[in-house]
N, C-alpha and C. Protein backbone atom coordinates (compact mmCIF):
# COMPACT_ATOMS: atom_id res chain seq x y z
N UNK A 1 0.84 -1.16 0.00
CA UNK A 1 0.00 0.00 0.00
C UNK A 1 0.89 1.24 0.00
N UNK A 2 0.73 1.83 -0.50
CA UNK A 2 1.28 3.27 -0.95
C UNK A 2 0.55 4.36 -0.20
N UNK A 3 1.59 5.30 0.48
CA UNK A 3 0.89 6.87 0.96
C UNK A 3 1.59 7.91 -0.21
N UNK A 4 0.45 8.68 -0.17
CA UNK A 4 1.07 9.84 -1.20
C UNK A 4 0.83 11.01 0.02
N UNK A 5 1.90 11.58 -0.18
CA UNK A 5 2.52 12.49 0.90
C UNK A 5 1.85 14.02 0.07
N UNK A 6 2.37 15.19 0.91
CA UNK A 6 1.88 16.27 0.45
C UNK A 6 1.02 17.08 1.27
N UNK A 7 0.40 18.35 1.05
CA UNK A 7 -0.21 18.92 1.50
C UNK A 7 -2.00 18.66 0.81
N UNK A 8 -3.18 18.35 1.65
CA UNK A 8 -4.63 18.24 1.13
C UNK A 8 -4.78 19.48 0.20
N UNK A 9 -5.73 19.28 -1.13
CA UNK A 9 -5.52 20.59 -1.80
C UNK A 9 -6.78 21.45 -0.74
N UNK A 10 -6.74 22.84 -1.14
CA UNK A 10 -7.43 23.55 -0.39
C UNK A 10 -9.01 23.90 -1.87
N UNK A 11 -9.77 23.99 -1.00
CA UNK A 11 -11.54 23.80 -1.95
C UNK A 11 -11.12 25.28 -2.69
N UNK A 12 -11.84 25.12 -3.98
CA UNK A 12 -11.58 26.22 -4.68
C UNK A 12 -12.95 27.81 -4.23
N UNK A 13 -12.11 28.66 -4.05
CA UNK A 13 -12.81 30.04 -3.74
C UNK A 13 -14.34 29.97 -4.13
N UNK A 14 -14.52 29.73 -4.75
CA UNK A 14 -15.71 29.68 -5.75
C UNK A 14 -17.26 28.74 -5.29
N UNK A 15 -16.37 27.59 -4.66
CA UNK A 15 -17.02 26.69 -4.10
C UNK A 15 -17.25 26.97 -2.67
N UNK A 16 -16.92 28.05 -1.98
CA UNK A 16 -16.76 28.62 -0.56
C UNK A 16 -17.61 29.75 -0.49
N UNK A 17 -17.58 30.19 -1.57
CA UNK A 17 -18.73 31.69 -1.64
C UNK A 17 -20.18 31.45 -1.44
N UNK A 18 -20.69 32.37 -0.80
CA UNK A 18 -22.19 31.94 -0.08
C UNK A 18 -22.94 33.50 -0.91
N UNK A 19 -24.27 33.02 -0.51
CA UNK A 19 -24.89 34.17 -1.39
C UNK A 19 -24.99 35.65 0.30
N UNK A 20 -24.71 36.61 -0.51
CA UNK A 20 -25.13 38.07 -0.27
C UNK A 20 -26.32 37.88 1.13
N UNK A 21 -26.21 38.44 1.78
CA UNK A 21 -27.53 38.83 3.17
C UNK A 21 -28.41 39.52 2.01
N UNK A 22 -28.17 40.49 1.37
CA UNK A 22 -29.54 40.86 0.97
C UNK A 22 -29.93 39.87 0.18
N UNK A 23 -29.72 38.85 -0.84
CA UNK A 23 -30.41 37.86 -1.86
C UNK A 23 -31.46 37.00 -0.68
N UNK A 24 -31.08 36.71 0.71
CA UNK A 24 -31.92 36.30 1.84
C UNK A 24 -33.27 37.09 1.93
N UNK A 25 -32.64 38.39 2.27
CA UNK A 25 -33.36 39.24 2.68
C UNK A 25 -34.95 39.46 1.40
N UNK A 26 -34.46 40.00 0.57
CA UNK A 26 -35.08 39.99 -1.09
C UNK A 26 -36.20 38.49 -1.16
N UNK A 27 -35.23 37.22 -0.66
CA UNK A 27 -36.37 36.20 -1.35
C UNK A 27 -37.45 35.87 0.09
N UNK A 28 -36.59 36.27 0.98
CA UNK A 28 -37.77 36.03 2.40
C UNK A 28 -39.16 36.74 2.30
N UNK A 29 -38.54 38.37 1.87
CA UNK A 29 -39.83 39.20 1.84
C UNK A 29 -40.61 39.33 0.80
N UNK A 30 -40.37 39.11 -0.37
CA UNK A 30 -41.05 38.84 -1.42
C UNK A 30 -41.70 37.63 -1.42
N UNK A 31 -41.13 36.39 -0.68
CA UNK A 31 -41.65 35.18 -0.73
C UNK A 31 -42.80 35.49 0.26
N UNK A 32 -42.26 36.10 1.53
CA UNK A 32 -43.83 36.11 2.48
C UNK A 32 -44.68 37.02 1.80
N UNK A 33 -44.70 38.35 1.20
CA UNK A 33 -45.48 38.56 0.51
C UNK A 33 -46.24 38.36 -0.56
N UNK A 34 -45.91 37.72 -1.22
CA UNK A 34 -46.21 36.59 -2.35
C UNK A 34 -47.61 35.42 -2.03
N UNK A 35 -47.21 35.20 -0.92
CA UNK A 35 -47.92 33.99 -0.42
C UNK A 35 -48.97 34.63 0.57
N UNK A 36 -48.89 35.68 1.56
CA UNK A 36 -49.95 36.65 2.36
C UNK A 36 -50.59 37.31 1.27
N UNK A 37 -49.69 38.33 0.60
CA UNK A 37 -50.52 38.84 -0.31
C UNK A 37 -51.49 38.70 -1.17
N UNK A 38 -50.43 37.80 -2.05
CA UNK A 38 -51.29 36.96 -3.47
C UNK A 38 -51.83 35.76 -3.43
N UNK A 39 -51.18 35.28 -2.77
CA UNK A 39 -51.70 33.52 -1.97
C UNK A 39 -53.00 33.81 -1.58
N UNK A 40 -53.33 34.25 0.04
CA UNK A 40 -54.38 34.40 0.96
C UNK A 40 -55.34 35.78 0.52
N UNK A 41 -54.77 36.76 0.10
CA UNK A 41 -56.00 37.57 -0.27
C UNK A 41 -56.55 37.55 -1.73
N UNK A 42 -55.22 37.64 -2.34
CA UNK A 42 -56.17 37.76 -3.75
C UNK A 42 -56.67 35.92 -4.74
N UNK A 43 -55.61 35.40 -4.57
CA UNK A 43 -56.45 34.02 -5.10
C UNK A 43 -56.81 33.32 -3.81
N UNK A 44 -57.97 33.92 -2.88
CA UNK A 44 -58.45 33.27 -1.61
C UNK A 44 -59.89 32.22 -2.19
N UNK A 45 -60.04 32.71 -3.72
CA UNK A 45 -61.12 31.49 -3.67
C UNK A 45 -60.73 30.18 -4.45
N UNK A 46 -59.19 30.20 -4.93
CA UNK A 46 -58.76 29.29 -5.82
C UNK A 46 -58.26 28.07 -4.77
N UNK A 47 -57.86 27.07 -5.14
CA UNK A 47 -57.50 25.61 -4.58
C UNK A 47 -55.63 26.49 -3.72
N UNK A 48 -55.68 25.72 -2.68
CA UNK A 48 -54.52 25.65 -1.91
C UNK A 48 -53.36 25.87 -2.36
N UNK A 49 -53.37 24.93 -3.37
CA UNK A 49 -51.86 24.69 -4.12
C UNK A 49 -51.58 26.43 -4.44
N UNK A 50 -51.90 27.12 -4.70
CA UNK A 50 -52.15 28.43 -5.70
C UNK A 50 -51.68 28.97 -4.51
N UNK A 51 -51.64 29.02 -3.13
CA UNK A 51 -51.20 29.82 -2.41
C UNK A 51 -49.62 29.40 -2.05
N UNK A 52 -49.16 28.58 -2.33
CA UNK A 52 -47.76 28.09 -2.33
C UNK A 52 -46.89 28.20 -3.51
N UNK A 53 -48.10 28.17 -4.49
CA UNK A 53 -46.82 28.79 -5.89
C UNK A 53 -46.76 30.80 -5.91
N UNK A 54 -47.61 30.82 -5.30
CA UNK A 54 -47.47 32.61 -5.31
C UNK A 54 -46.26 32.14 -4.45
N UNK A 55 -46.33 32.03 -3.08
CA UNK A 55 -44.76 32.27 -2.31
C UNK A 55 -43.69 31.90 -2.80
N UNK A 56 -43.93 30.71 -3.75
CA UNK A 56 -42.44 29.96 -4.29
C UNK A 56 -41.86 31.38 -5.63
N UNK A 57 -43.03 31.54 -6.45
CA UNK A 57 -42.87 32.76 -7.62
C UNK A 57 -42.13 34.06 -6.78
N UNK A 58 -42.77 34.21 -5.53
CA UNK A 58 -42.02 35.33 -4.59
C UNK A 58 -40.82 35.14 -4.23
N UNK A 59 -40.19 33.92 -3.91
CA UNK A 59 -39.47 33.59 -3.41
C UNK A 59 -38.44 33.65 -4.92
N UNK A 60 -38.86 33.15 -5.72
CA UNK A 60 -37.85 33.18 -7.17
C UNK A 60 -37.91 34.86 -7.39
N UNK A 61 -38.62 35.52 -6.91
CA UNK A 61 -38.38 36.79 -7.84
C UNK A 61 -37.56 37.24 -7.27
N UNK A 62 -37.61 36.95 -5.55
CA UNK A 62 -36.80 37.67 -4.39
C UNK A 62 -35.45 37.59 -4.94
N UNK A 63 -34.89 36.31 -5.46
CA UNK A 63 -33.43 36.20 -5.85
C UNK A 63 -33.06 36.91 -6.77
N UNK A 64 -34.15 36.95 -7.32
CA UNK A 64 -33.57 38.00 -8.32
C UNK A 64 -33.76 39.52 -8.48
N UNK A 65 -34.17 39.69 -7.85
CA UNK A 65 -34.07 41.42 -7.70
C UNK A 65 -33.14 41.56 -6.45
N UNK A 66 -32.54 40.26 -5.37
CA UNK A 66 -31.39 40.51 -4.44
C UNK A 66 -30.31 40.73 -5.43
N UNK A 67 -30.06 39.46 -6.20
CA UNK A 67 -28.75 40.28 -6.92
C UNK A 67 -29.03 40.78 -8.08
N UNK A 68 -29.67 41.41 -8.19
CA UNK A 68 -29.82 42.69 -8.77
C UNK A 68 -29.50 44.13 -7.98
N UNK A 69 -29.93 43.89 -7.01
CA UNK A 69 -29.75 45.06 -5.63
C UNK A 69 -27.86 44.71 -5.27
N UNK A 70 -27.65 43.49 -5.29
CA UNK A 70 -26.20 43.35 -4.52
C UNK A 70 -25.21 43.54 -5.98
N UNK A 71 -25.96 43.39 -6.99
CA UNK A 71 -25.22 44.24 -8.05
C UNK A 71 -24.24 45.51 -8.25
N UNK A 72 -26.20 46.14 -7.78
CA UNK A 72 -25.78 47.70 -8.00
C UNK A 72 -25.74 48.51 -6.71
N UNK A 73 -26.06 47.94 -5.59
CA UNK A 73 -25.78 48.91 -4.26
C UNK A 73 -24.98 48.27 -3.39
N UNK A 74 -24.72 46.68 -3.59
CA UNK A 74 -23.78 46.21 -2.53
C UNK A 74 -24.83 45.63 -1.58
N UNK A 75 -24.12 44.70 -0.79
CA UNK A 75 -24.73 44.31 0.31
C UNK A 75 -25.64 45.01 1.55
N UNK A 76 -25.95 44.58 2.01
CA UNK A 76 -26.50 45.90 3.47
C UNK A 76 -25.78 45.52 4.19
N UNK A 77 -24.58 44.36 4.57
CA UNK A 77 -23.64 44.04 5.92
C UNK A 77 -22.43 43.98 5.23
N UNK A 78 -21.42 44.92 5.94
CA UNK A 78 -20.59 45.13 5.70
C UNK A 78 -19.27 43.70 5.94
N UNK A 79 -18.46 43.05 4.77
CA UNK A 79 -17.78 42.27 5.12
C UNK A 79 -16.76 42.67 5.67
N UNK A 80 -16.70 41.43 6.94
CA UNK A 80 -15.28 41.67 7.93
C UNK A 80 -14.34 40.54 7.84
N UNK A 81 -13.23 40.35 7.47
CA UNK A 81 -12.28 39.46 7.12
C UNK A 81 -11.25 39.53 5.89
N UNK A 82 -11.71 41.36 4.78
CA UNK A 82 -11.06 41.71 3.38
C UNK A 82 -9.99 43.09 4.06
């Protein structure tokens, strides 16, 4: 049996990067509004399901208008560790 000696490689940057606080922020509140809003008041006479794809549609739009926002204004929490 053979050891191969050396240092473990280290995970590439890329694979370590986490999304932005605001892309959170963006799909939480769009998602709860999505689903209070459009879910429970306005399709309140349609079948169930209809109130979970409004939050999920909220929840997809949220991501994307977060980085859209972390695009062009930056985060709202300032990183500590650069």
């Amino acid at each position: 049996m053979t050891k191969r000696g050396g240092k473990p490689k280290a995970r590439n940057r890329k694979e370590r990067r986490e999304w932005p606080f605001i892309v959170y922020v963006w799909a939480m509140g769009l998602g709860l509004a999505g689903y209070l809003i459009v879910g429970r008041f306005i399709l309140a006479t349609r079948p169930h399901p209809y109130h979970w794809g409004a939050g999920l549609l909220g929840v997809a739009l949220g991501v994307g208008v977060g980085w859209l926002w972390y695009r062009r204004w930056g985060d709202v929490l300032p990183r500590h560790g650069r």
